[in-house]
PDB file of N, CA and C in Angstrom:
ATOM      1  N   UNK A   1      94.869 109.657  98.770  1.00  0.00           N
ATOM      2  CA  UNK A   1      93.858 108.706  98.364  1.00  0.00           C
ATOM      3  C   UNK A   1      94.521 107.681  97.443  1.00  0.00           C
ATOM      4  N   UNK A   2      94.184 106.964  97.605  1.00  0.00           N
ATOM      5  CA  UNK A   2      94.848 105.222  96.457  1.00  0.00           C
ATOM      6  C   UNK A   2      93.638 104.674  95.910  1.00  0.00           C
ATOM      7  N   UNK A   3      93.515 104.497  94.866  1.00  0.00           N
ATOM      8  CA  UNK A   3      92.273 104.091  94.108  1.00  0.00           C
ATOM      9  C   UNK A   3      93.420 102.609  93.682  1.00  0.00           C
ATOM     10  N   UNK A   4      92.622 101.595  93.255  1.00  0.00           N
ATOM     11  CA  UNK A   4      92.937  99.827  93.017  1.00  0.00           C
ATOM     12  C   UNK A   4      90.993  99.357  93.213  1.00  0.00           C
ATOM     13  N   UNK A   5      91.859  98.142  92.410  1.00  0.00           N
ATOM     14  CA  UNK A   5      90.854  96.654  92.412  1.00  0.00           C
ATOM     15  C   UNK A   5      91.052  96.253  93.461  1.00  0.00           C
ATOM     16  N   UNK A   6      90.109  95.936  94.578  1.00  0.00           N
ATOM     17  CA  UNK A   6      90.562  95.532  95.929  1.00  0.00           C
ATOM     18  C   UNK A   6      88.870  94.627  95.982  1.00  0.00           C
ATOM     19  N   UNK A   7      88.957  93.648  97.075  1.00  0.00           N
ATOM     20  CA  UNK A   7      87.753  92.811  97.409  1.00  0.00           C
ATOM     21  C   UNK A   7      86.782  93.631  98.626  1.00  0.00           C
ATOM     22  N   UNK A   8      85.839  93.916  98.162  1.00  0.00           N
ATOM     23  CA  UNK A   8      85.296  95.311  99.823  1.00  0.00           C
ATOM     24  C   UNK A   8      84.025  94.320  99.741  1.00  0.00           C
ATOM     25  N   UNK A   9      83.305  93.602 100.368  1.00  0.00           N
ATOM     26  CA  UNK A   9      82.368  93.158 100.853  1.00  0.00           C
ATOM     27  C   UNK A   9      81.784  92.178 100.094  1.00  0.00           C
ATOM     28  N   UNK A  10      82.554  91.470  99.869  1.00  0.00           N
ATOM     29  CA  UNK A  10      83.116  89.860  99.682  1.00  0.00           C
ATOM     30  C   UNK A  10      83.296  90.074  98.134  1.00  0.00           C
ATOM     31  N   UNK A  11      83.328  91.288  97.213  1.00  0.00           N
ATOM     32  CA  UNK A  11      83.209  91.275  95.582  1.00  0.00           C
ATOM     33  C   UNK A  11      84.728  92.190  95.561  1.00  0.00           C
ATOM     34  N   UNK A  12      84.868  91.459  94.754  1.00  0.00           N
ATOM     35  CA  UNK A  12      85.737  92.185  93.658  1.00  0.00           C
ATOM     36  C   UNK A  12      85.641  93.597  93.010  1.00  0.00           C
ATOM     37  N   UNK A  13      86.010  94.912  93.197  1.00  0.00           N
ATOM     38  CA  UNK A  13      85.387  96.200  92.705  1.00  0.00           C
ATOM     39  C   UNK A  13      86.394  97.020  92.639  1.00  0.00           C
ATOM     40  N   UNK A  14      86.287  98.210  92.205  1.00  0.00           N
ATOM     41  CA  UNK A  14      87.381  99.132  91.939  1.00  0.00           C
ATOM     42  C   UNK A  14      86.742 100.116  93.210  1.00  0.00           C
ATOM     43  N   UNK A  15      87.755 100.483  94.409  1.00  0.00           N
ATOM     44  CA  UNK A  15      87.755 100.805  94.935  1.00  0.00           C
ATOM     45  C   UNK A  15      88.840 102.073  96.024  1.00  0.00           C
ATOM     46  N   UNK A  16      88.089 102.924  96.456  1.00  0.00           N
ATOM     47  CA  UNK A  16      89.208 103.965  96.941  1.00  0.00           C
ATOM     48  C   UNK A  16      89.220 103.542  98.737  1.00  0.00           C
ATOM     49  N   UNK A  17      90.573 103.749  98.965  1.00  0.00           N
ATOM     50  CA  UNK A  17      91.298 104.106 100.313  1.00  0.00           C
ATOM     51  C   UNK A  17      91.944 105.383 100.736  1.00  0.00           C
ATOM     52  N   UNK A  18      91.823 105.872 101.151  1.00  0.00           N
ATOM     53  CA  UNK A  18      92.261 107.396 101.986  1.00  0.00           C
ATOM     54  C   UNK A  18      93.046 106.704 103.121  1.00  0.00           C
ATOM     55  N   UNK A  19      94.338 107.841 102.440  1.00  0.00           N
ATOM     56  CA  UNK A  19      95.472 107.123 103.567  1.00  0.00           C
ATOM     57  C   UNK A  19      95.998 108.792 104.068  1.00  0.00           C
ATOM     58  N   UNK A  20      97.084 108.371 105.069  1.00  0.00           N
ATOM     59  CA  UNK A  20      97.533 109.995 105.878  1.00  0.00           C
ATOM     60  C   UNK A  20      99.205 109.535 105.642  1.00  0.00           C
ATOM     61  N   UNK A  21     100.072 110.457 105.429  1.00  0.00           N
ATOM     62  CA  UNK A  21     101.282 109.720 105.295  1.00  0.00           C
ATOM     63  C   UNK A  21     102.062 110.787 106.733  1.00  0.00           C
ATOM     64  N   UNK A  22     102.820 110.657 106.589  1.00  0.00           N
ATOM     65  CA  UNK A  22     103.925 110.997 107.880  1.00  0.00           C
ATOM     66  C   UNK A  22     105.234 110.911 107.599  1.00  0.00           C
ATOM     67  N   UNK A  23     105.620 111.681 107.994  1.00  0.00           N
ATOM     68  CA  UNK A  23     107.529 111.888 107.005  1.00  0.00           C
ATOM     69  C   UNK A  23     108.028 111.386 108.672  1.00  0.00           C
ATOM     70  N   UNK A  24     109.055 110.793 108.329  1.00  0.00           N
ATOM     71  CA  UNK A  24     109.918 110.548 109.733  1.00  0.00           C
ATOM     72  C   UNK A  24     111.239 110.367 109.333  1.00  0.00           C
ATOM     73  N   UNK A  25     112.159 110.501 109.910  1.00  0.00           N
ATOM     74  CA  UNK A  25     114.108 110.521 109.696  1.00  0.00           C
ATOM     75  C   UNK A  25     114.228 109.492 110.382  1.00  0.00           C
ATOM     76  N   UNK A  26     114.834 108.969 109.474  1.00  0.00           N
ATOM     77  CA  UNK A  26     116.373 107.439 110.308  1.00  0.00           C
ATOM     78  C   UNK A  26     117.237 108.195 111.086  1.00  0.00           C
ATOM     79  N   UNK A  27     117.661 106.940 111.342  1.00  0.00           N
ATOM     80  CA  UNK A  27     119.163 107.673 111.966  1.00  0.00           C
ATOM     81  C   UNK A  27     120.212 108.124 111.345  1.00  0.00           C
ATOM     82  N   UNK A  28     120.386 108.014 110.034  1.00  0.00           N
ATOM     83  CA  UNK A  28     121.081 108.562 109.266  1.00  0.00           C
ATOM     84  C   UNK A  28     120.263 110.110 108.522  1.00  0.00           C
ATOM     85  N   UNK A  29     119.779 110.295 109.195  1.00  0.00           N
ATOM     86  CA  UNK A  29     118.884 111.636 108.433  1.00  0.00           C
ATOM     87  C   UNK A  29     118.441 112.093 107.396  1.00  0.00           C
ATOM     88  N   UNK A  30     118.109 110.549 107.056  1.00  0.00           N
ATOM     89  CA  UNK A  30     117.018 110.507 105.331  1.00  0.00           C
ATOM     90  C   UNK A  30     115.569 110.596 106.147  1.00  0.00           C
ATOM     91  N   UNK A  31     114.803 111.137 104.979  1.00  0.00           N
ATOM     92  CA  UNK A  31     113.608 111.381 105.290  1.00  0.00           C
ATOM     93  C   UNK A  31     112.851 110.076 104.131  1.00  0.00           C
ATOM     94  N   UNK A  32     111.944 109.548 104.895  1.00  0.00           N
ATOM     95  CA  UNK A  32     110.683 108.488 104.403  1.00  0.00           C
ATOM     96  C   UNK A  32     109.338 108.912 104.958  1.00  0.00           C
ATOM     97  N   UNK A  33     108.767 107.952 103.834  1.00  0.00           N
ATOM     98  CA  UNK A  33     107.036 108.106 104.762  1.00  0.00           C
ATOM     99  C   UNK A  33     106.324 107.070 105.251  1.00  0.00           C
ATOM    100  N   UNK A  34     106.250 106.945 105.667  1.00  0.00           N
ATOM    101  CA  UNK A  34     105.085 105.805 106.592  1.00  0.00           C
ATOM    102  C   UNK A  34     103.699 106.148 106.432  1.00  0.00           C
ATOM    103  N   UNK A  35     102.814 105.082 106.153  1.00  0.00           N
ATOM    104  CA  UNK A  35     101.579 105.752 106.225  1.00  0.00           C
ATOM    105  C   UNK A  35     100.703 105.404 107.449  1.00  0.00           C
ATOM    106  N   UNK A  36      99.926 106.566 107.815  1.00  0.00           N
ATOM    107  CA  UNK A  36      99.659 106.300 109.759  1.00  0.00           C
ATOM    108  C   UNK A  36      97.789 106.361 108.994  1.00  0.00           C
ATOM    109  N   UNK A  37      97.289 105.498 110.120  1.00  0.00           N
ATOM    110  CA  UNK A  37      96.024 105.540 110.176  1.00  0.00           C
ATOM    111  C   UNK A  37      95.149 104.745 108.886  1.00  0.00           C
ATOM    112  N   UNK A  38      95.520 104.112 108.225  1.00  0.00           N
ATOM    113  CA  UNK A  38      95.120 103.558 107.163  1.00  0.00           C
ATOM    114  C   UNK A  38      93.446 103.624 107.038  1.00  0.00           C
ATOM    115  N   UNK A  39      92.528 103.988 105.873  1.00  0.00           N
ATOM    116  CA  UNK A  39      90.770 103.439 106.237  1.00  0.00           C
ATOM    117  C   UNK A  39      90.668 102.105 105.539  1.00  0.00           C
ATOM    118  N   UNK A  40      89.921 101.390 106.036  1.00  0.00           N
ATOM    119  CA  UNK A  40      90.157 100.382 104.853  1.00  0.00           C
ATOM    120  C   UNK A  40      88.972 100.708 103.685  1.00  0.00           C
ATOM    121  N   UNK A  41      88.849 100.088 102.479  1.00  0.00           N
ATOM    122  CA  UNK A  41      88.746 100.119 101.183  1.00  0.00           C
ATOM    123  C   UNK A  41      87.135 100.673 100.648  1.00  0.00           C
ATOM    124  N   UNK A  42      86.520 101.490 100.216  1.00  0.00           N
ATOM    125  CA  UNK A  42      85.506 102.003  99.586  1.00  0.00           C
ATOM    126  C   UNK A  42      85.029 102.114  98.432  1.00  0.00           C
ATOM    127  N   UNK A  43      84.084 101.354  98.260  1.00  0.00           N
ATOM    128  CA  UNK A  43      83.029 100.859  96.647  1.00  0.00           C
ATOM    129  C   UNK A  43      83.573 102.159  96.355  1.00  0.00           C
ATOM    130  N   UNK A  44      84.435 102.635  94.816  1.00  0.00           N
ATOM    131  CA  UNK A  44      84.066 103.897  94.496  1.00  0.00           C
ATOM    132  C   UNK A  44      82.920 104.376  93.822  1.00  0.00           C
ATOM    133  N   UNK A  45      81.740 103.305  93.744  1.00  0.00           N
ATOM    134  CA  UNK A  45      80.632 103.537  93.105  1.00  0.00           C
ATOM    135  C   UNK A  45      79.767 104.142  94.934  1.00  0.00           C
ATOM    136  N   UNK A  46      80.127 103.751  96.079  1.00  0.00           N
ATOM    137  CA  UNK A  46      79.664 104.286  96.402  1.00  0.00           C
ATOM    138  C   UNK A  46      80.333 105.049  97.348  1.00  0.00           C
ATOM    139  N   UNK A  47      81.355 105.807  97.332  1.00  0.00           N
ATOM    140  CA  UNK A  47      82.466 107.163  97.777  1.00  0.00           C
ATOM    141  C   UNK A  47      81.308 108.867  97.593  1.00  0.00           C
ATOM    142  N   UNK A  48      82.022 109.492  98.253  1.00  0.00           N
ATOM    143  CA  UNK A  48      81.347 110.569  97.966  1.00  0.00           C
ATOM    144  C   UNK A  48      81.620 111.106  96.712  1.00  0.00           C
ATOM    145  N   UNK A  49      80.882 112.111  96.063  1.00  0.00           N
ATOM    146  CA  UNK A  49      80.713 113.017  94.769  1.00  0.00           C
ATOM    147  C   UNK A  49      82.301 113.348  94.486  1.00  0.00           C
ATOM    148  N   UNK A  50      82.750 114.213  95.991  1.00  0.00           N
ATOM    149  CA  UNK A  50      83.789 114.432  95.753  1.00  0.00           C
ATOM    150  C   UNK A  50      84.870 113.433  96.157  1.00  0.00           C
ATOM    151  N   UNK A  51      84.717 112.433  96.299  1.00  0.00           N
ATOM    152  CA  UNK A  51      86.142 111.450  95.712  1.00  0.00           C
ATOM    153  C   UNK A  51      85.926 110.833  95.015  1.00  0.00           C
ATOM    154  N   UNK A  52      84.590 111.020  94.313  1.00  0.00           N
ATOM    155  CA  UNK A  52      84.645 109.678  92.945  1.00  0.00           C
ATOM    156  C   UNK A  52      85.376 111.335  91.818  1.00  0.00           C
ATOM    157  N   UNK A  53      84.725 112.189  91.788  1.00  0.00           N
ATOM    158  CA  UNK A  53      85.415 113.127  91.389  1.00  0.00           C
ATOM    159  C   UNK A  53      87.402 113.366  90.945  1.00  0.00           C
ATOM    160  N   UNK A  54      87.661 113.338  92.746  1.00  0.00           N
ATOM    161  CA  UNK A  54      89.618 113.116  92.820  1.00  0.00           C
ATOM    162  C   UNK A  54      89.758 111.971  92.240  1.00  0.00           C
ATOM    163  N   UNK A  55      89.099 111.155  92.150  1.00  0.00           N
ATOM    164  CA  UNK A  55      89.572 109.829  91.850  1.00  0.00           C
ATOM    165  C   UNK A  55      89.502 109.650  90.102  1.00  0.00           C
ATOM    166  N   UNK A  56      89.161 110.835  89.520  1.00  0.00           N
ATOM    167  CA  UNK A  56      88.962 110.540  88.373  1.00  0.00           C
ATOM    168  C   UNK A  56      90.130 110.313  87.322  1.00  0.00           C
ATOM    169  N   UNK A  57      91.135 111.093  88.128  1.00  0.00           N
ATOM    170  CA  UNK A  57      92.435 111.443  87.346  1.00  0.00           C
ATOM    171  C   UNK A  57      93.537 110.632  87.779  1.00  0.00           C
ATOM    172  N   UNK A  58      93.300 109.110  88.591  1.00  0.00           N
ATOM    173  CA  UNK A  58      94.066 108.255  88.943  1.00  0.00           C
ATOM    174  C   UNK A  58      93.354 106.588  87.876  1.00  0.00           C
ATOM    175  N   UNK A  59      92.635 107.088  87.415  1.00  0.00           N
ATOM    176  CA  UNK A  59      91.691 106.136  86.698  1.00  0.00           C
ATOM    177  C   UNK A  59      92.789 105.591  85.791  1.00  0.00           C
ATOM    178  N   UNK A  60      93.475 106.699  84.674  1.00  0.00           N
ATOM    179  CA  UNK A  60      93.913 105.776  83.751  1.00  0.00           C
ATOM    180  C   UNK A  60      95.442 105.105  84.069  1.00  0.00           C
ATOM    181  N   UNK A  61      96.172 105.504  85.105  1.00  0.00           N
ATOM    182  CA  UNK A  61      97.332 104.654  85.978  1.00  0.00           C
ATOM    183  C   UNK A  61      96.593 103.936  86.462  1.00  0.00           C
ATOM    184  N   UNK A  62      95.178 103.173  87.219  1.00  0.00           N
ATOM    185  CA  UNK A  62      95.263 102.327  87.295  1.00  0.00           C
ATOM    186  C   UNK A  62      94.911 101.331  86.358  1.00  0.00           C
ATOM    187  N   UNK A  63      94.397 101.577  85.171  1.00  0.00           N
ATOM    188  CA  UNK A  63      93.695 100.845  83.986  1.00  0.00           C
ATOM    189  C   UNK A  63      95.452 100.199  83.560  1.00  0.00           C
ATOM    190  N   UNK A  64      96.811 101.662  83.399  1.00  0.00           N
ATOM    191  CA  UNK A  64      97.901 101.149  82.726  1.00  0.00           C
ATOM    192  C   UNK A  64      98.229 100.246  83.567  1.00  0.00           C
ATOM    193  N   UNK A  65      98.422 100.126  85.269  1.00  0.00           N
ATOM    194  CA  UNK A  65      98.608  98.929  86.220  1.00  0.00           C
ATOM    195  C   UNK A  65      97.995  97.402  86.218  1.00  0.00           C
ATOM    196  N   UNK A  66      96.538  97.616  85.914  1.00  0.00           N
ATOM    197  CA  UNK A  66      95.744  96.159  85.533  1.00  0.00           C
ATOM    198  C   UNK A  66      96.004  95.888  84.794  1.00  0.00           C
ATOM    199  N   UNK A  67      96.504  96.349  83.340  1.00  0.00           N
ATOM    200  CA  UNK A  67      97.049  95.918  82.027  1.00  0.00           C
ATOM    201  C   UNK A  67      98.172  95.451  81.858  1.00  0.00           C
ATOM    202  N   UNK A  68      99.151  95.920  82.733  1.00  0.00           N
ATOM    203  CA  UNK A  68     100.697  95.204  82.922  1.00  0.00           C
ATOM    204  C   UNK A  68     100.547  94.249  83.950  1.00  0.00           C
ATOM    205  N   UNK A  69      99.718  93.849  84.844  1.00  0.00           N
ATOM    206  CA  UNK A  69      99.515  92.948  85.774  1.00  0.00           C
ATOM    207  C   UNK A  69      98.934  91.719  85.167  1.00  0.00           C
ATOM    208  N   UNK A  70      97.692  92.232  84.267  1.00  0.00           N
ATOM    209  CA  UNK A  70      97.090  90.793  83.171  1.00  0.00           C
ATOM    210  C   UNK A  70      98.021  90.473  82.120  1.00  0.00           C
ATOM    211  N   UNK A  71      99.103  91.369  81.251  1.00  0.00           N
ATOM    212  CA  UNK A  71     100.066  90.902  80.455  1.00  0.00           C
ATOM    213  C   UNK A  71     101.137  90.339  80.989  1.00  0.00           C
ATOM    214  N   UNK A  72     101.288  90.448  82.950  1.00  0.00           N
ATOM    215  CA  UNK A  72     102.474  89.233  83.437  1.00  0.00           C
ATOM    216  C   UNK A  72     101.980  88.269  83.489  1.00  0.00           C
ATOM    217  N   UNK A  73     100.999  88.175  84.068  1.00  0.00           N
ATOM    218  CA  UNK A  73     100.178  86.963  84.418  1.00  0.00           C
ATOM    219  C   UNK A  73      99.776  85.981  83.168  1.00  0.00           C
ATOM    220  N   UNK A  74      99.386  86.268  82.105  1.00  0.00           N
ATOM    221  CA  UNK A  74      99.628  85.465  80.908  1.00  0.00           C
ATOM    222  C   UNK A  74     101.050  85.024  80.453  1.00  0.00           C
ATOM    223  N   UNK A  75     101.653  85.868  80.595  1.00  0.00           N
ATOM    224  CA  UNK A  75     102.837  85.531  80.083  1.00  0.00           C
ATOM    225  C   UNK A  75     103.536  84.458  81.201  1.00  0.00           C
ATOM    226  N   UNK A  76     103.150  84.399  82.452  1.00  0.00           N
ATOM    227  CA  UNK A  76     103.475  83.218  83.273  1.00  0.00           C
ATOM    228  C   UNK A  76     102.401  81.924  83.162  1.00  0.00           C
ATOM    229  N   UNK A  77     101.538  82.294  82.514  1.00  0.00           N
ATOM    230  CA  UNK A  77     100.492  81.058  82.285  1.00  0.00           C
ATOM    231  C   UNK A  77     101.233  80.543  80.666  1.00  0.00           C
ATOM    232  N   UNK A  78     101.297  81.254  80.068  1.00  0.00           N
ATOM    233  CA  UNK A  78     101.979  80.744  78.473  1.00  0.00           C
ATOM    234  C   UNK A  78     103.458  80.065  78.846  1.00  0.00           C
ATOM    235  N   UNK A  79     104.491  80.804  79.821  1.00  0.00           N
ATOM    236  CA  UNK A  79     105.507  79.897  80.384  1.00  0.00           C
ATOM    237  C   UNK A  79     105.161  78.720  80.890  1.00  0.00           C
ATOM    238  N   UNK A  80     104.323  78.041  81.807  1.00  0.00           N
ATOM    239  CA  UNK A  80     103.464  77.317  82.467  1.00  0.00           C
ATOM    240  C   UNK A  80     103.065  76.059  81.411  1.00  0.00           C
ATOM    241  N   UNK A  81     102.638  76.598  80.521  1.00  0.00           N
ATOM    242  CA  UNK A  81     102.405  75.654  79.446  1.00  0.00           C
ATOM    243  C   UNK A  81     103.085  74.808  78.448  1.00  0.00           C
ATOM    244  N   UNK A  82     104.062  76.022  78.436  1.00  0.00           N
ATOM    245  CA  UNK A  82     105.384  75.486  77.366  1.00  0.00           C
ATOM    246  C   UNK A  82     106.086  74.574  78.397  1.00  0.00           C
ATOM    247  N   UNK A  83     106.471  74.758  79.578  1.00  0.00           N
ATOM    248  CA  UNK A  83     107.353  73.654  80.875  1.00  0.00           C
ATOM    249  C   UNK A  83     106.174  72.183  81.084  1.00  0.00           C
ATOM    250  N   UNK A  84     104.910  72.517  80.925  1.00  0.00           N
ATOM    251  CA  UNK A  84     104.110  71.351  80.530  1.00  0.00           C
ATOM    252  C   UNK A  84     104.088  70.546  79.301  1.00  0.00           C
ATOM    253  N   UNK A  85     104.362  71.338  78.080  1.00  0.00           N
ATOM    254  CA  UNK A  85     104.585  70.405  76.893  1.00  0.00           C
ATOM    255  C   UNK A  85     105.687  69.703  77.047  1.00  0.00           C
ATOM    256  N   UNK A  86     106.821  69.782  78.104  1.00  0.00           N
ATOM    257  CA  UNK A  86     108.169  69.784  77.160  1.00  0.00           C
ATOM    258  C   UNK A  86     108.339  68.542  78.729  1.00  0.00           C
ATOM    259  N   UNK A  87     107.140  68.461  79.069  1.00  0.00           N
ATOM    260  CA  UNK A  87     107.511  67.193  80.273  1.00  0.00           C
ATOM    261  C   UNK A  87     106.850  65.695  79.488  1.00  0.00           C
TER     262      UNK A  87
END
């Protein structure tokens, strides 16, 4: 399951995806995963009991992910500004 901020029916929401992964070998005989069958994206306000439940304990990795994503993103808007003063 992958819990994120994703757009599910035209809004903006915190939302879960249930994915299936699949191990497969190169030709060099490393093992990776691919993920097969993808669902696409689910209100977790409206997921079942039990995945708003699983999903509870992915909550605060994604809170630490939105927080390092809004502290790049300022910090490229504050760069942005300073290359505007200095024109």
């Amino acid at each position: 399951m992958l819990l994120g901020y994703a757009r599910v029916n035209g809004e903006w929401q915190i939302a879960v995806k249930r994915l299936m992964f699949q191990t497969e070998i190169d030709g060099s005989d490393h093992e990776y995963e691919v993920t097969v069958n993808p669902e696409k994206p689910e209100p977790l306000l409206k997921a079942s009991r039990e995945v708003r439940s699983k999903s509870m304990r992915l909550i605060p990795k994604l809170l630490d992910c939105l927080k390092l994503r809004g502290e790049s993103l300022l910090k490229s808007i504050d760069a942005a500004e300073e290359a505007a003063q200095k024109l």
